[in-house]
Protein backbone atom coordinates (compact mmCIF):
# COMPACT_ATOMS: atom_id res chain seq x y z
CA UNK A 1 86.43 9.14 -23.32
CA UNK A 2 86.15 5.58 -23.86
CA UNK A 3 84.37 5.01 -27.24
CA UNK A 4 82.84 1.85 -28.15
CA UNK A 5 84.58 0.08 -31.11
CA UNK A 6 82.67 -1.48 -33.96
CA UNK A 7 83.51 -5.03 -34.77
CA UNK A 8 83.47 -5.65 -38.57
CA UNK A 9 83.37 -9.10 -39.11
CA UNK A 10 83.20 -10.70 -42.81
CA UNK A 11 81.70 -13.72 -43.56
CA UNK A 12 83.72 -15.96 -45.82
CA UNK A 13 81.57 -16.57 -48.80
CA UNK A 14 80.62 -20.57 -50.03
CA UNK A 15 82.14 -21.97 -52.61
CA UNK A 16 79.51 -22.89 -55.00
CA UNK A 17 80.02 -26.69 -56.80
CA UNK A 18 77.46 -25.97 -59.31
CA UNK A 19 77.52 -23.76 -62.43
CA UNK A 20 76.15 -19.98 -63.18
CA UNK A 21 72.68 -21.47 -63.71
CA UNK A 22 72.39 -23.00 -60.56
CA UNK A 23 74.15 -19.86 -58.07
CA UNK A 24 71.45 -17.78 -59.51
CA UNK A 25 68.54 -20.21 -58.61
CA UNK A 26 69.95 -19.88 -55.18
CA UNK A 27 70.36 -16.44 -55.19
CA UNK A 28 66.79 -16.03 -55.90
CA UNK A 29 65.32 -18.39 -53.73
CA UNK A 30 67.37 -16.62 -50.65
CA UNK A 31 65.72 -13.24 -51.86
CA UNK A 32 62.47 -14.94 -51.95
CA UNK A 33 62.97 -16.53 -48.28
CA UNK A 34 64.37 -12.68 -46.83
CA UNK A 35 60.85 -11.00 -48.34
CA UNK A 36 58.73 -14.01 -46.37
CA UNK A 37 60.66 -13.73 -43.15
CA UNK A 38 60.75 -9.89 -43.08
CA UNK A 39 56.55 -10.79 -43.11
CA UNK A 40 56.19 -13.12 -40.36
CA UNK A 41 55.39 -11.86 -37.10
CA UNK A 42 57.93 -12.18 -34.18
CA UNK A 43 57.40 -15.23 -31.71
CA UNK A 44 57.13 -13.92 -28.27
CA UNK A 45 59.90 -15.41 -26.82
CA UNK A 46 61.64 -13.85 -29.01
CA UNK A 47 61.31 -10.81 -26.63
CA UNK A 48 61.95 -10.45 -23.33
CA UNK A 49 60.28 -10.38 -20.45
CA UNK A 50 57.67 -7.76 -20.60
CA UNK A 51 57.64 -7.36 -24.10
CA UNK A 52 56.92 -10.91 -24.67
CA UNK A 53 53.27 -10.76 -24.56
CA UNK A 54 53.03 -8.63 -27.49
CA UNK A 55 52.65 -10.12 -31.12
CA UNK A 56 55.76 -8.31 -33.21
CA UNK A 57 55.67 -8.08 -36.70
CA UNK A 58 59.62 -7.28 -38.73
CA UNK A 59 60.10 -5.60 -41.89
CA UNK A 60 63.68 -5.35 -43.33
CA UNK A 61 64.21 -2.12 -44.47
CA UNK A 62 67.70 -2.54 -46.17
CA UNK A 63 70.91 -4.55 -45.35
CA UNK A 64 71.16 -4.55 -41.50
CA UNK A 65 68.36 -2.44 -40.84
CA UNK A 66 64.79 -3.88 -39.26
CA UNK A 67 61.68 -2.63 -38.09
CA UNK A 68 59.71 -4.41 -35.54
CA UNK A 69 56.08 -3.05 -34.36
CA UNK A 70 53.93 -4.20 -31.75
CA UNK A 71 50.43 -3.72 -30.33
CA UNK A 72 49.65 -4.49 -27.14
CA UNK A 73 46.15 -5.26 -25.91
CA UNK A 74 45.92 -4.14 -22.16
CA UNK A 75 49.05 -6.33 -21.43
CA UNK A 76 52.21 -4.17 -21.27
CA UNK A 77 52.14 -2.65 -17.78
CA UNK A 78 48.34 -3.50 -18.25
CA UNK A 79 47.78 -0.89 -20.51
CA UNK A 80 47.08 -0.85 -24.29
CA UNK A 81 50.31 0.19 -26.24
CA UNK A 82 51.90 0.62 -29.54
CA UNK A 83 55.65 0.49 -29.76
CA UNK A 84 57.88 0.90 -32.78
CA UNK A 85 61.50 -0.55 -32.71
CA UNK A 86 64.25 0.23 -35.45
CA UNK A 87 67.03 -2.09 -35.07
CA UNK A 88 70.23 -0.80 -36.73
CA UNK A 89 73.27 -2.85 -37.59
CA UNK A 90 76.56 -1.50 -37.30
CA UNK A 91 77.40 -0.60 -40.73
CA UNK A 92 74.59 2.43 -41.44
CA UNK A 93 75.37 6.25 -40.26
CA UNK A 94 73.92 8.47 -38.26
CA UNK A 95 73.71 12.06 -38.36
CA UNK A 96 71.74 14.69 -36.07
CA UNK A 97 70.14 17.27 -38.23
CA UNK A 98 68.50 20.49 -37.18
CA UNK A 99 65.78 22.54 -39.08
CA UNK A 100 66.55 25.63 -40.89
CA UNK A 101 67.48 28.24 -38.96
CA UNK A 102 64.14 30.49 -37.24
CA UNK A 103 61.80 27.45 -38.27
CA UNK A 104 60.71 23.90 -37.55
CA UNK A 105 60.47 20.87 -39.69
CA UNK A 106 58.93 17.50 -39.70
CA UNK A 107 61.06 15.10 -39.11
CA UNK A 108 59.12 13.32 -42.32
CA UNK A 109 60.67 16.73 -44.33
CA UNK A 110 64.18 16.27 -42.60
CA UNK A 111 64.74 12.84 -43.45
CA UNK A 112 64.00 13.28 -47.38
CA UNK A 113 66.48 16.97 -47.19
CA UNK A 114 68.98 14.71 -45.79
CA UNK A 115 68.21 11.54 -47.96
CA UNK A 116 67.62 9.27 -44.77
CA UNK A 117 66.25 5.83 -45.00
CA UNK A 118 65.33 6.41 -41.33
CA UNK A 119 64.58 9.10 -38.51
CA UNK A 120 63.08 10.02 -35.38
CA UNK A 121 62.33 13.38 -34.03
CA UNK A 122 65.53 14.56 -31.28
CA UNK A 123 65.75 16.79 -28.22
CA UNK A 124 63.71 19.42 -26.89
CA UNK A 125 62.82 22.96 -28.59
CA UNK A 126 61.09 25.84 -28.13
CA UNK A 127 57.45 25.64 -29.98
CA UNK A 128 57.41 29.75 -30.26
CA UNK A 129 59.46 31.97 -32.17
CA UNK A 130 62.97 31.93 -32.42
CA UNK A 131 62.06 28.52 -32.23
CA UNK A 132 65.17 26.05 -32.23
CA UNK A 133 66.53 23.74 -29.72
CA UNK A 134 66.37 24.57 -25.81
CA UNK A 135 69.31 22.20 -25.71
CA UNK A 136 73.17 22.03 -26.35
CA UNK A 137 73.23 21.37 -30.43
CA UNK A 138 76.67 21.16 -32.54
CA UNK A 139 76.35 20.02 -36.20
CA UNK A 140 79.33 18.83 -38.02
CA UNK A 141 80.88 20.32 -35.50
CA UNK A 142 78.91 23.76 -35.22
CA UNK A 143 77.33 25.14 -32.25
CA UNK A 144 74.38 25.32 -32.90
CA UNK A 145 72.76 26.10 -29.91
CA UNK A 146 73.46 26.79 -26.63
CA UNK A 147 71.46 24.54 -23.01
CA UNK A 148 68.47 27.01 -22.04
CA UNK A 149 69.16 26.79 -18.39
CA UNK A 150 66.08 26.70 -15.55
CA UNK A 151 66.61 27.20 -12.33
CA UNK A 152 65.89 30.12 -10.07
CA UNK A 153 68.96 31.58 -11.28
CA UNK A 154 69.05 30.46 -14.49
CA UNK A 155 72.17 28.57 -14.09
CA UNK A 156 70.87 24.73 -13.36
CA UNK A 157 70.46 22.55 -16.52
CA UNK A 158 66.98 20.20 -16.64
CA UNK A 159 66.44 16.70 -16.20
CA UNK A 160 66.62 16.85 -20.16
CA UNK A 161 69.92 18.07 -20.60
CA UNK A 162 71.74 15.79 -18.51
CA UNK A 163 72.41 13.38 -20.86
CA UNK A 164 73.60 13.62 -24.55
CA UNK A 165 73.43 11.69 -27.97
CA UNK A 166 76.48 12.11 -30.11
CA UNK A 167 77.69 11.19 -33.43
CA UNK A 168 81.26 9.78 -33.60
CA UNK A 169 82.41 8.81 -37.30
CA UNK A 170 79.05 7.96 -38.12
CA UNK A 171 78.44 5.83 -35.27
CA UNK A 172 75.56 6.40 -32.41
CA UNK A 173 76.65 6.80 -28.97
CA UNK A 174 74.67 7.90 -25.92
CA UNK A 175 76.62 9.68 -23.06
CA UNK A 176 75.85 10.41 -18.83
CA UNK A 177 76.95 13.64 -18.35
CA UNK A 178 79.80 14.47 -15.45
CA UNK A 179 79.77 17.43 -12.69
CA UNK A 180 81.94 19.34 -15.25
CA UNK A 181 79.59 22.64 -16.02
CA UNK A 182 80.44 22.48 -20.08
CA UNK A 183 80.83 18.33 -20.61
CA UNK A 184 78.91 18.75 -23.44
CA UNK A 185 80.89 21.06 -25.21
CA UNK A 186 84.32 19.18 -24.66
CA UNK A 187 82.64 15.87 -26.24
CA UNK A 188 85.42 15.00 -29.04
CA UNK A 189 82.12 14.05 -31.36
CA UNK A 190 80.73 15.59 -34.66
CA UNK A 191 76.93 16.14 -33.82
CA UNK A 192 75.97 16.33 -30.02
CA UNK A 193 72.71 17.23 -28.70
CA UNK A 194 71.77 17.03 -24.81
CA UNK A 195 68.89 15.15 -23.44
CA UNK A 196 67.63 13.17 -21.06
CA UNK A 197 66.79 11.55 -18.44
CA UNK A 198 69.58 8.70 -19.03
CA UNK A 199 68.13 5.58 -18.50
CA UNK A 200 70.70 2.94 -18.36
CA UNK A 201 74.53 3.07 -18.29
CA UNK A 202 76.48 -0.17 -18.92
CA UNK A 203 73.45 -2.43 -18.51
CA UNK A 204 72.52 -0.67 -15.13
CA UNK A 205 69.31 1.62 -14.49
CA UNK A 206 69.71 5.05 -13.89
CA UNK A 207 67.63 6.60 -10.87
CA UNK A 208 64.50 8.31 -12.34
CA UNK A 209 63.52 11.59 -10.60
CA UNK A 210 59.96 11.23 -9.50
CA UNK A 211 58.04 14.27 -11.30
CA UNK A 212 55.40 14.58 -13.40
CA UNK A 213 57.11 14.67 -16.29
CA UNK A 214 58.44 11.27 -15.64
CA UNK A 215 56.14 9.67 -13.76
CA UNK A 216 52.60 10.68 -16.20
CA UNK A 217 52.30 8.82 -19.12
CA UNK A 218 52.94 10.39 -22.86
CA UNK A 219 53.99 9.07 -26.18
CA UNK A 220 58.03 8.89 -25.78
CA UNK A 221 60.99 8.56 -28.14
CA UNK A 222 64.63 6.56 -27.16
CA UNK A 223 67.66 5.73 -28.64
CA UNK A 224 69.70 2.63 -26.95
CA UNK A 225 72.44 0.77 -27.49
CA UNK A 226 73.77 -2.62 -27.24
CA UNK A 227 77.34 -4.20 -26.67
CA UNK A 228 77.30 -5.62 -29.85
CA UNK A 229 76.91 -2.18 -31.35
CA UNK A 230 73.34 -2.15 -32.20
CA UNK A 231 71.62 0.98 -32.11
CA UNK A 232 67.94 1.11 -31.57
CA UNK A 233 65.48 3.56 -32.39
CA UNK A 234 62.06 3.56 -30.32
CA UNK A 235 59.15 5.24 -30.39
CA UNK A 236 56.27 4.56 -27.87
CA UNK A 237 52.67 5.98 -28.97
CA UNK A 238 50.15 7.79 -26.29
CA UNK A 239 47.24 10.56 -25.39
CA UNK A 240 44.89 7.90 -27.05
CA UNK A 241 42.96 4.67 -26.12
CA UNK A 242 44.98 2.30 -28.18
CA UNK A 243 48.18 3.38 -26.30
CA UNK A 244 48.53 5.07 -23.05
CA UNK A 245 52.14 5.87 -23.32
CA UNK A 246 54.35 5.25 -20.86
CA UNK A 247 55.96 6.47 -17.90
CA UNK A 248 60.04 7.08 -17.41
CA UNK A 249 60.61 4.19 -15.83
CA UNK A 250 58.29 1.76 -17.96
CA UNK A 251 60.26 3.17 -20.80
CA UNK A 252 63.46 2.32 -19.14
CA UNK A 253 62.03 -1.25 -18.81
CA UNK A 254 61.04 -1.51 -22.61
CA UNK A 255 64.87 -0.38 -23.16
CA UNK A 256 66.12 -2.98 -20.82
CA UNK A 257 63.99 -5.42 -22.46
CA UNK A 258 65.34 -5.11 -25.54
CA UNK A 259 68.88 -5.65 -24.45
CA UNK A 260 70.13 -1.99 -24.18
CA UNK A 261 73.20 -1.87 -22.41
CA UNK A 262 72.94 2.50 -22.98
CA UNK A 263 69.49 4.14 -23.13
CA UNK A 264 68.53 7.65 -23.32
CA UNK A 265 65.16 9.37 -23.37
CA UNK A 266 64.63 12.42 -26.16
CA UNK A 267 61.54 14.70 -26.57
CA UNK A 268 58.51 12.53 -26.47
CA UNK A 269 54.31 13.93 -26.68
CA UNK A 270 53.11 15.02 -29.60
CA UNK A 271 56.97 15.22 -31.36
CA UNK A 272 57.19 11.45 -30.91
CA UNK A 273 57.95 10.38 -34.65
CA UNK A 274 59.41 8.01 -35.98
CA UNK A 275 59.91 7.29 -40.62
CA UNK A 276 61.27 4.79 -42.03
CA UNK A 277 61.32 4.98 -45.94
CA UNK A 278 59.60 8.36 -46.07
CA UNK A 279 56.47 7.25 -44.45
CA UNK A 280 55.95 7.43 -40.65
CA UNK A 281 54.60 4.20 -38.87
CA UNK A 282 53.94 5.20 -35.70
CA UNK A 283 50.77 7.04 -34.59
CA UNK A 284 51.83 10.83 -33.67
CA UNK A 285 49.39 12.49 -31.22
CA UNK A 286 48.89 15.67 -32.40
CA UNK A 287 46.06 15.09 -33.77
CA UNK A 288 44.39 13.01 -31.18
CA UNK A 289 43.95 10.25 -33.90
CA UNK A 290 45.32 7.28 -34.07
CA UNK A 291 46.50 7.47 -37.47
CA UNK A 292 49.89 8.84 -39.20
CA UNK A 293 48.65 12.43 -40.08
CA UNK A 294 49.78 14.05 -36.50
CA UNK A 295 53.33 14.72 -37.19
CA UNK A 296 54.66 17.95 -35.39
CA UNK A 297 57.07 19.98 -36.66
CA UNK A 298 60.60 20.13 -34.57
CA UNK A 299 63.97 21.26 -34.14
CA UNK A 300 66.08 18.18 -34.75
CA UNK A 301 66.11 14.69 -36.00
CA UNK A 302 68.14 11.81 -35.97
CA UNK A 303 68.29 10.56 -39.14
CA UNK A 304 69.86 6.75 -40.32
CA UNK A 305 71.82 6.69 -43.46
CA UNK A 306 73.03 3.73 -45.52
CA UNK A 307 76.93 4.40 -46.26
C-alpha cells in the first residue's frame, strides 16, 4: 500500500535587529493582520473554475486550519448553493469516532466527547434500532462493524462501500477499493470506515453509476485530498431553496475544483454536518430550515484534532 508521506518543512525564523520592545510590536501587528485576513472574503479567482463565481468568505480556526463558506446565487450549476470547505494543513489529526454502542450521536456531541476542534458526520448507518454503521468500521483498530451487504443474495457490497476513509498515524487518507472480497479489512490503518462512491483517484474522475441516488440532488458530505497533503472537509447544503444540493458528479466537480487529487463521497441528506469550534455552520436539512438547528444524530464522525 503506497501511503502518502507528509512533508514537514520548517521555516527558518528572522533574525530580528531591533530590541525586545520592538519584536513584540511586530508580533502584535502580525496577529492583528491574521484576525483581518481571516475576515476578508475570498477573491474569485482565487477558486477555480466553477467555484469562481461564488463570493468565499475564510475564517482561521487555529494554526493550519481554515474555513471557507460560500453562497451561491443561481450560479453553481445554475442552481442556488451553500458550500462549506475546511481546509486542513498537515500537522492536525484525524480520528474516526463512532457513537456509543446501540445509539446515535450528533456529530456536534461527538466532537466535544472527543475534544475536536473540527468534524463532519461519516458513513452510512442504520436510522432504526440496533442502529450503528451499515458499513465496515474499525476503531483504534477494533472492528467495529461489519459491510451490510445488498444484493439478491446478500453477498454484493453498495455503491457506498466501495471506497474507504482511513486513519494512518493521524493522517487522512482516502482509498479505491480492489476485487479482493475483504480489502477493507487487510488495510494496515488504525480507523477505517467504507464509503463511497470514489470520486477521483490520482487527479482522475472516477465513473459515477447513473442512479438515483447519484444522479438526484441532496445535501452531501466529502473528504479530499491534495498532493501537498491537504485534507479537505466539505459539506454541500440541500432539500431547500437557498441550496439545491448537488448531484454525484457536480460534487465530484466541486472536489476537482478545489484541487483534490483523492475524493470520496460519505453519507450526505439530512446527516450532512459539518462543526467547527463546537458550533455547526452549515445548514442541516432535517428540519427543512435553513438554519443550524437540523442536526441528525449518526453513527460516526470524523473529527480534526490539533496535536
Amino acid at each position: 500500500m503506497n501511503w502518502l508521506k507528509k512533508n514537514s518543512a520548517q521555516a527558518s525564523p528572522q533574525k530580528l535587529r531591533e530590541g525586545a520592545s520592538t519584536a513584540t510590536t511586530w508580533h502584535l501587528v502580525a496577529i492583528v493582520v491574521a484576525i483581518l485576513l481571516s475576515l476578508v472574503p475570498l477573491r474569485a479567482q482565487e477558486m477555480k473554475g466553477v467555484l469562481a463565481p461564488g463570493t468565499w468568505t475564510r475564517e482561521v480556526v487555529a494554526e493550519g486550519i481554515v474555513l471557507h463558506r460560500a453562497a451561491f446565487e443561481g450560479n453553481l450549476f445554475e442552481a442556488n448553493q451553500y458550500l462549506c470547505v475546511l481546509e486542513v494543513a498537515p500537522g492536525a489529526r484525524f480520528d474516526i469516532v463512532p457513537a456509543a454502542d446501540g445509539t446515535l450521536e450528533t456529530t456536534t456531541a461527538l466532537a466535544a466527547r472527543h475534544g475536536a476542534v473540527a468534524a463532519v458526520n461519516g458513513s452510512f448507518f442504520n436510522m432504526r434500532p440496533p442502529y450503528g454503521s451499515v458499513n465496515y468500521l474499525r476503531v483504534d483498530n477494533e472492528k467495529i462493524s461489519p459491510n451490510v451487504m445488498g444484493g439478491v443474495r446478500k453477498s454484493r457490497r453498495s455503491l457506498q462501500q466501495t471506497g474507504a476513509v482511513v486513519t494512518f498515524l493521524g493522517g487522512l487518507y482516502m482509498l479505491k477499493g480492489d476485487v479482493l472480497s475483504r480489502w477493507e479489512q487487510d488495510i494496515e490503518a488504525e480507523d477505517v470506515v467504507t464509503t463511497g462512491p470514489v470520486l477521483l483517484v490520482g487527479g482522475a474522475p472516477e465513473p459515477v453509476a447513473g442512479d438515483k441516488f447519484n444522479t438526484n440532488r441532496h445535501p452531501r458530505t466529502a473528504v479530499g485530498r491534495r498532493a501537498d497533503g491537504t485534507v479537505l472537509l466539505v459539506t454541500a447544503d440541500g432539500r431547500n431553496k437557498l441550496a439545491a444540493g448537488l448531484s454525484m458528479e457536480e460534487l465530484q466537480q466541486v472536489m476537482a475544483a478545489l484541487g483534490c487529487t483523492d475524493a470520496i463521497n460519505l453519507d450526505g441528506g439530512g446527516s450532512t454536518t459539518m462543526v467547527v469550534r463546537g458550533a455547526i455552520v452549515n445548514h442541516p436539512s432535517d428540519n427543512q430550515q435553513f438554519d443550524p438547528a437540523g442536526e441528525r444524530p449518526v453513527a460516526n464522525a470524523i473529527i480534526v484534532r490539533l496535536k
